[in-house]
N, C-alpha and C. Protein backbone atom coordinates (compact mmCIF):
# COMPACT_ATOMS: atom_id res chain seq x y z
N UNK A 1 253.48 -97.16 81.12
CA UNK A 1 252.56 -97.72 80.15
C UNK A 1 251.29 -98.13 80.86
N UNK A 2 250.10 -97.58 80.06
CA UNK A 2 248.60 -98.39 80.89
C UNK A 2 248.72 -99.49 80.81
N UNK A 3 247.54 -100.28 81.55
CA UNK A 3 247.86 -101.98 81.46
C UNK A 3 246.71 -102.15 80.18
N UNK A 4 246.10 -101.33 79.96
CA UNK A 4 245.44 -101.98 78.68
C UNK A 4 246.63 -101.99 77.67
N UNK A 5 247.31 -101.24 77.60
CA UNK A 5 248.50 -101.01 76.74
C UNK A 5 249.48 -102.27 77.00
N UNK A 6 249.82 -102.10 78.06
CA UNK A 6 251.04 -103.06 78.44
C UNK A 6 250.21 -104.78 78.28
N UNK A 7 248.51 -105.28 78.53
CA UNK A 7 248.48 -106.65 78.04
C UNK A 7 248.21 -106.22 76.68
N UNK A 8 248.21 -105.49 75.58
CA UNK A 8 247.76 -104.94 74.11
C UNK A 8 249.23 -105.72 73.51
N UNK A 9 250.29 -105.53 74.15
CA UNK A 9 251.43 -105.57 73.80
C UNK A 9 251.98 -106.70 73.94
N UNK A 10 251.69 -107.53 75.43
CA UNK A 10 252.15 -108.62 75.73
C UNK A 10 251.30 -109.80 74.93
N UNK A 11 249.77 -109.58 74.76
CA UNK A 11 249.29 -110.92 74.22
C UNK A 11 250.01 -110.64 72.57
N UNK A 12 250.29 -109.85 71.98
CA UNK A 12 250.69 -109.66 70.92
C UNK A 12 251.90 -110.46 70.73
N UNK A 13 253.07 -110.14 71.58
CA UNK A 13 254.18 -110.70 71.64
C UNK A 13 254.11 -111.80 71.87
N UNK A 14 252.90 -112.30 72.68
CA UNK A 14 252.70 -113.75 72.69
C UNK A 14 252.37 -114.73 71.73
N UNK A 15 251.59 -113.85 70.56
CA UNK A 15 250.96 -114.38 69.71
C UNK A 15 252.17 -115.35 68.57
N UNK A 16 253.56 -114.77 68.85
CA UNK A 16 254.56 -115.90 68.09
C UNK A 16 254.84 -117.14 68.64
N UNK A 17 255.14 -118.34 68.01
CA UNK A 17 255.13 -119.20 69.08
C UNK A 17 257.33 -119.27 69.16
N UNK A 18 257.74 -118.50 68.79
CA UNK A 18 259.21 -118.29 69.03
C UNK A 18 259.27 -117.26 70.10
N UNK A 19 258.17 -116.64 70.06
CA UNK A 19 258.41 -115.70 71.09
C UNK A 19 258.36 -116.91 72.97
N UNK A 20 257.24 -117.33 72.39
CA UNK A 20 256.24 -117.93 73.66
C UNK A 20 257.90 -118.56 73.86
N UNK A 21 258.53 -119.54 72.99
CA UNK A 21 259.54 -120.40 73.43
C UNK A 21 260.43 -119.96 73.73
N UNK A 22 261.25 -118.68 74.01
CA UNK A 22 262.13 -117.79 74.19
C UNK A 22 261.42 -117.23 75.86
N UNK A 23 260.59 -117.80 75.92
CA UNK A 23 259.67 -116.99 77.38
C UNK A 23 260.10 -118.37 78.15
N UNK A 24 259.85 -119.74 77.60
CA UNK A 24 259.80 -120.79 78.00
C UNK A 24 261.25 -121.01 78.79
N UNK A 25 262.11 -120.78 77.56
CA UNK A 25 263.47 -120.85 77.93
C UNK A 25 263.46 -120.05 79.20
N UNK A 26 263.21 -118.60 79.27
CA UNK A 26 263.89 -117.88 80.42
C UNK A 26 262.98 -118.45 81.79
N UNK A 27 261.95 -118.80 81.84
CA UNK A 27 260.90 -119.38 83.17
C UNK A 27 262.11 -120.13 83.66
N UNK A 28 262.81 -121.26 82.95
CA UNK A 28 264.07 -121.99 83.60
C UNK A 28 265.30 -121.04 84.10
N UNK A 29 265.30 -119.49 83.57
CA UNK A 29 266.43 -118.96 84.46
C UNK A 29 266.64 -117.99 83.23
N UNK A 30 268.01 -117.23 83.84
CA UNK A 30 268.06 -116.39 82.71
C UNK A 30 269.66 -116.88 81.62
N UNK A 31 269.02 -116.37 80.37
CA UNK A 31 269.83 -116.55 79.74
C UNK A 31 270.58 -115.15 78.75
N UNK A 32 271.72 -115.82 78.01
CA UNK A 32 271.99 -114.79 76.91
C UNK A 32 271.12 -114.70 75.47
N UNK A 33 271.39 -113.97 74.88
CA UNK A 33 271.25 -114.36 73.31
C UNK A 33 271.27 -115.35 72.97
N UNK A 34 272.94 -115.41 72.92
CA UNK A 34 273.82 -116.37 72.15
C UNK A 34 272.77 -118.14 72.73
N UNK A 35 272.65 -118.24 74.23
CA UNK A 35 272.21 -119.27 74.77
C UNK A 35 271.19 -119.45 74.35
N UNK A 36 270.05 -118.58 74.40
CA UNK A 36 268.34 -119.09 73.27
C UNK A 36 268.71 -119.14 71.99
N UNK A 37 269.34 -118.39 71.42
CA UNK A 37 269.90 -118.93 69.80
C UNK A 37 269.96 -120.35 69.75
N UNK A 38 270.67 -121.12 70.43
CA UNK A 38 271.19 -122.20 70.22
C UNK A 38 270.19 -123.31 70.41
N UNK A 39 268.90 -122.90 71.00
CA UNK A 39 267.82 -123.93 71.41
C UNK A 39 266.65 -123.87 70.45
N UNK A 40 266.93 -122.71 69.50
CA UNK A 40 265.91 -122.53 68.47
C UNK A 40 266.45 -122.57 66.69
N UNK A 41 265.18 -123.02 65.78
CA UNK A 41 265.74 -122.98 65.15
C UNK A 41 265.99 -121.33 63.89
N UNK A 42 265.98 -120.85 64.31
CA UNK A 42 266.71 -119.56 64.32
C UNK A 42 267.58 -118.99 64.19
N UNK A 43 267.87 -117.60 63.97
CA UNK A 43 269.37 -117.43 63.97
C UNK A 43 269.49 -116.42 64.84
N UNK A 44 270.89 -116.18 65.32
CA UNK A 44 270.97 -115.20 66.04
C UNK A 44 270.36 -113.56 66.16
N UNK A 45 270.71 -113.14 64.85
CA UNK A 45 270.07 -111.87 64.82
C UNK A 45 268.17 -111.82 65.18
N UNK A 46 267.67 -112.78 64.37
CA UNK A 46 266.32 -112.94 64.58
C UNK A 46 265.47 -113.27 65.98
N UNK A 47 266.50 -113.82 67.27
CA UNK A 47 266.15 -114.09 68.31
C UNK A 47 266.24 -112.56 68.99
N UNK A 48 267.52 -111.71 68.57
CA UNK A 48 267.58 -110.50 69.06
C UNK A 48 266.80 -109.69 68.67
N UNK A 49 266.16 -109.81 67.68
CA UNK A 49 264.84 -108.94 67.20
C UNK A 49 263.63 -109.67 68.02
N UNK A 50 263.48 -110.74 68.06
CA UNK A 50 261.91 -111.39 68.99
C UNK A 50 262.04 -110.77 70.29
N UNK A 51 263.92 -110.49 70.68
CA UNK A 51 263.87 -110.18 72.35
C UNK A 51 263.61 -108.66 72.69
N UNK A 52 263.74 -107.98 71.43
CA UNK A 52 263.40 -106.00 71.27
C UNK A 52 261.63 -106.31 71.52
N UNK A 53 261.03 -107.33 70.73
CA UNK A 53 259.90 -107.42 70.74
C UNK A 53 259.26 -107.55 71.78
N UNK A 54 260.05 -108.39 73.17
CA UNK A 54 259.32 -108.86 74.49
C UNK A 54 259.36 -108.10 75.07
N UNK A 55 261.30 -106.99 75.33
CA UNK A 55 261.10 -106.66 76.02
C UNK A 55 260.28 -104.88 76.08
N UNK A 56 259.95 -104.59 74.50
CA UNK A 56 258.84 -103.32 74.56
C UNK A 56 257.68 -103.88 75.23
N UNK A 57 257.59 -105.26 75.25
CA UNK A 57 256.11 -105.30 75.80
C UNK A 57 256.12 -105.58 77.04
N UNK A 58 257.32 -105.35 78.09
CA UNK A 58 257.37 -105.35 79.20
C UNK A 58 257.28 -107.19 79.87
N UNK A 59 257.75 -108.12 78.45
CA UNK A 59 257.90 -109.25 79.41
C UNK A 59 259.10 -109.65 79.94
N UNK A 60 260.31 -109.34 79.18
CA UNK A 60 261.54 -109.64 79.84
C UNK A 60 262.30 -108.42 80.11
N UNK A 61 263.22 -108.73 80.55
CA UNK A 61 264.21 -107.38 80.83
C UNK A 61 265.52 -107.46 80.42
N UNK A 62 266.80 -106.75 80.47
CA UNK A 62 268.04 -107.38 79.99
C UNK A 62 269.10 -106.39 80.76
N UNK A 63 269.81 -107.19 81.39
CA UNK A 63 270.68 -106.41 81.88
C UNK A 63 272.67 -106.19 81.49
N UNK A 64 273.44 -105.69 81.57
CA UNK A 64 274.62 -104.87 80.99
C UNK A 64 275.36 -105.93 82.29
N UNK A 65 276.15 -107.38 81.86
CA UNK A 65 277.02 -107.59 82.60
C UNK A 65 278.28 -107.40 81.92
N UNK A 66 279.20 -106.61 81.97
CA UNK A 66 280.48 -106.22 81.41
C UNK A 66 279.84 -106.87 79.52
N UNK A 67 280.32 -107.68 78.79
CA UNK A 67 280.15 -107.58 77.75
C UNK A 67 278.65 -108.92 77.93
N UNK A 68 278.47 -109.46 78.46
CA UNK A 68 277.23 -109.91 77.99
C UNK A 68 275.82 -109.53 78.53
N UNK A 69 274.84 -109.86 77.95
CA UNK A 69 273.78 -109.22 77.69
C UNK A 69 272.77 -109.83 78.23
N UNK A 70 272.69 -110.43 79.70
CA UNK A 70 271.17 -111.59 79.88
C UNK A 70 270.54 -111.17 79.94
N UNK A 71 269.11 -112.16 79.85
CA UNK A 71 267.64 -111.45 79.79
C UNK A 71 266.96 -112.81 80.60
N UNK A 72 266.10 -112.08 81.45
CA UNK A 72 265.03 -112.66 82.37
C UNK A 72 264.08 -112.20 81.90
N UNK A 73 262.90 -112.82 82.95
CA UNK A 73 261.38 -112.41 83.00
C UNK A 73 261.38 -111.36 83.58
N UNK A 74 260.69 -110.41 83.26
CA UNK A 74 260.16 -109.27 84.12
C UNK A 74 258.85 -109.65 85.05
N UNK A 75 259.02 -109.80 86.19
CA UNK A 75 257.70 -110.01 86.97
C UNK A 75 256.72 -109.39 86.66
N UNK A 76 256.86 -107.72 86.06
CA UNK A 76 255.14 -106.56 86.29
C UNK A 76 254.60 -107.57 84.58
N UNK A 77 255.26 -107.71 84.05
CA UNK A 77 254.75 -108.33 82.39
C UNK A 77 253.79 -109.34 82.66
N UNK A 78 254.60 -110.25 83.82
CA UNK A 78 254.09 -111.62 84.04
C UNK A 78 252.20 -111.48 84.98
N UNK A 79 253.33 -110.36 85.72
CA UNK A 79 252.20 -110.57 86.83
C UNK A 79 250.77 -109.36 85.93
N UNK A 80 251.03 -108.98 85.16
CA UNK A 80 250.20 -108.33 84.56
C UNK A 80 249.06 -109.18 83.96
N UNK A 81 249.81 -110.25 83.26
CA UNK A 81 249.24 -110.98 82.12
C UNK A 81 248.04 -112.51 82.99
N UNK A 82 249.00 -112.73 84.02
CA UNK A 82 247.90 -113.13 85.55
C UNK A 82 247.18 -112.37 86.21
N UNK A 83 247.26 -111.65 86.46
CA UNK A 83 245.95 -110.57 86.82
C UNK A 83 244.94 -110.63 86.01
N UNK A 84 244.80 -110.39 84.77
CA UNK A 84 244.02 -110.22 83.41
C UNK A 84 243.22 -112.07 83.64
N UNK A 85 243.95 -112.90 83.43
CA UNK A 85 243.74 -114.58 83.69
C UNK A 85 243.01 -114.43 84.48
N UNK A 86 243.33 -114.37 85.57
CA UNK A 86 242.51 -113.83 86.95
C UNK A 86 241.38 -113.75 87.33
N UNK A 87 240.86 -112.61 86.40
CA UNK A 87 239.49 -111.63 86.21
C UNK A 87 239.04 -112.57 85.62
N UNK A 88 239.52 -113.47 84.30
CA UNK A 88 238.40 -114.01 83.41
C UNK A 88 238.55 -115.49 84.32
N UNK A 89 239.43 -116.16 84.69
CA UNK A 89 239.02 -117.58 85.55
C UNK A 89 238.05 -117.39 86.25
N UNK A 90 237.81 -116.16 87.06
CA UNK A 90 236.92 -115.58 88.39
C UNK A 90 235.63 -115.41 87.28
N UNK A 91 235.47 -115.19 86.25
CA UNK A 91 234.09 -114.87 85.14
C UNK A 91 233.56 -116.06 85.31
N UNK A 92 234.35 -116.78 84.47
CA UNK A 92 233.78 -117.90 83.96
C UNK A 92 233.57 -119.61 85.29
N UNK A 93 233.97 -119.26 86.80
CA UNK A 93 233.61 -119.91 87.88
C UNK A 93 232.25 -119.41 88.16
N UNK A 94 232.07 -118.02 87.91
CA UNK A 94 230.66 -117.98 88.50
C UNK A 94 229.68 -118.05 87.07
N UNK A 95 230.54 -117.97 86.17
CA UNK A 95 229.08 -118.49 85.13
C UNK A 95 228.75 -120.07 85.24
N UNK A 96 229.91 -120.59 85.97
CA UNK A 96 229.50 -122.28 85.73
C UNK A 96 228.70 -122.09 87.31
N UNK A 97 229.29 -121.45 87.99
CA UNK A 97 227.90 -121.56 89.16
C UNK A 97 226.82 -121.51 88.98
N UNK A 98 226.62 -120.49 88.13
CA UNK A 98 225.35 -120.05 87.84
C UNK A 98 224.30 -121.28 86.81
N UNK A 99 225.34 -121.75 86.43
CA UNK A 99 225.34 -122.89 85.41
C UNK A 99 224.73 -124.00 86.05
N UNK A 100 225.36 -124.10 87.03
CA UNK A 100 225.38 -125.45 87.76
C UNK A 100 224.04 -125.23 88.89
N UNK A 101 223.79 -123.98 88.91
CA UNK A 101 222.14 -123.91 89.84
C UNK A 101 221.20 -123.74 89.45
N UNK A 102 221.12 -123.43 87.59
CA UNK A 102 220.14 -123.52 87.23
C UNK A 102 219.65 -125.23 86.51
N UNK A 103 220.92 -125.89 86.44
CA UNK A 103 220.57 -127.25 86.24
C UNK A 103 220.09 -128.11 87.43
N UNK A 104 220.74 -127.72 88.82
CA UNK A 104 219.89 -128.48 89.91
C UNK A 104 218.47 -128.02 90.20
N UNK A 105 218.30 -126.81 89.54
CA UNK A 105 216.63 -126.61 90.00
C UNK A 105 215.68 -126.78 88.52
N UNK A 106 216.41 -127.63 87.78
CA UNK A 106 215.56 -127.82 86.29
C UNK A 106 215.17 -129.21 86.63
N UNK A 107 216.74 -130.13 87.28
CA UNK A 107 216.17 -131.27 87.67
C UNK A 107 215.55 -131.22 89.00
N UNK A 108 215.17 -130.96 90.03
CA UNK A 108 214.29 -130.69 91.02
C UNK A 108 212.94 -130.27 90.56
N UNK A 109 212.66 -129.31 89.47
CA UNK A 109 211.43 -129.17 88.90
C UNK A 109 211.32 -130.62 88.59
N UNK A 110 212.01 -131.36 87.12
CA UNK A 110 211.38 -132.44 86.88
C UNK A 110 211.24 -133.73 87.81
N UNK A 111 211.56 -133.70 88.68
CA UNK A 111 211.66 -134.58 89.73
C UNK A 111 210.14 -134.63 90.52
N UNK A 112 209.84 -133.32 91.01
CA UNK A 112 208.53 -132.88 91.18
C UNK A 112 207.56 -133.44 90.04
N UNK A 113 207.84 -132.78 88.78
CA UNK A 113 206.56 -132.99 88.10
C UNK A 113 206.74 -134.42 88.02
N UNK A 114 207.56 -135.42 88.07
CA UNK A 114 207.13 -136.83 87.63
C UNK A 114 206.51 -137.63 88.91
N UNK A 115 207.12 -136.82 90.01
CA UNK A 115 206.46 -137.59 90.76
C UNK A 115 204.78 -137.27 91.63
N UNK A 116 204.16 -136.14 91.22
CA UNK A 116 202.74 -135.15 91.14
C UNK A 116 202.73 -134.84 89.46
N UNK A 117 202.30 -135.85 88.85
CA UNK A 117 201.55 -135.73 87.20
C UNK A 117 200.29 -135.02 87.88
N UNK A 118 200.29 -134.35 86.42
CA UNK A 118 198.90 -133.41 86.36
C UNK A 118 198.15 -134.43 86.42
């Protein structure tokens, strides 16, 4: 999957806040179904449909232990969705730089003019 595709998918999946809390849950470790069922108010089937939802978008994963079914974070989801963060924290530091040097030389102008009046 491209990563425009793969964050297209993940901020989407993010956009539930059952989803986000089903993400919350697994950051503490991994769990089953049955185990996030029980922390939401939800029902079982509907948590297993939010978890088809995460894991097309590449945030969790689920693996086949004899009959149960856990699901973790997928790191490339995570680390995808920080990368993206990344780029825009790194934007918006140098717009406040930029921010922040055109206000020390607005007050340095007025500093000048008050103290040499025309």
């Amino acid at each position: 999957m491209q990563t425009g595709t793969l964050l297209d998918s993940a901020f989407s999946a993010l956009a539930d806040p059952t989803r986000r809390a089903i993400l919350e849950r697994l950051a503490q470790g991994v769990a089953t179904v049955n185990e996030i069922a029980a922390r939401l108010p939800v029902s079982q089937p509907a948590v297993s449909r939010h978890l088809k939802v995460l894991e097309s978008a590449g945030l969790i994963e689920r693996r086949v232990e004899g009959n149960r079914r856990p699901c973790l974070l997928a790191p490339k989801g995570v680390e995808s969705i920080e990368a993206y963060m990344t780029l825009l924290r790194a934007a918006l530091e140098t717009n406040y730089a930029r921010l922040d040097r055109l206000l020390t030389t607005l007050q340095h102008e007025e500093k000048k003019s008050m103290e040499n009046p025309a």
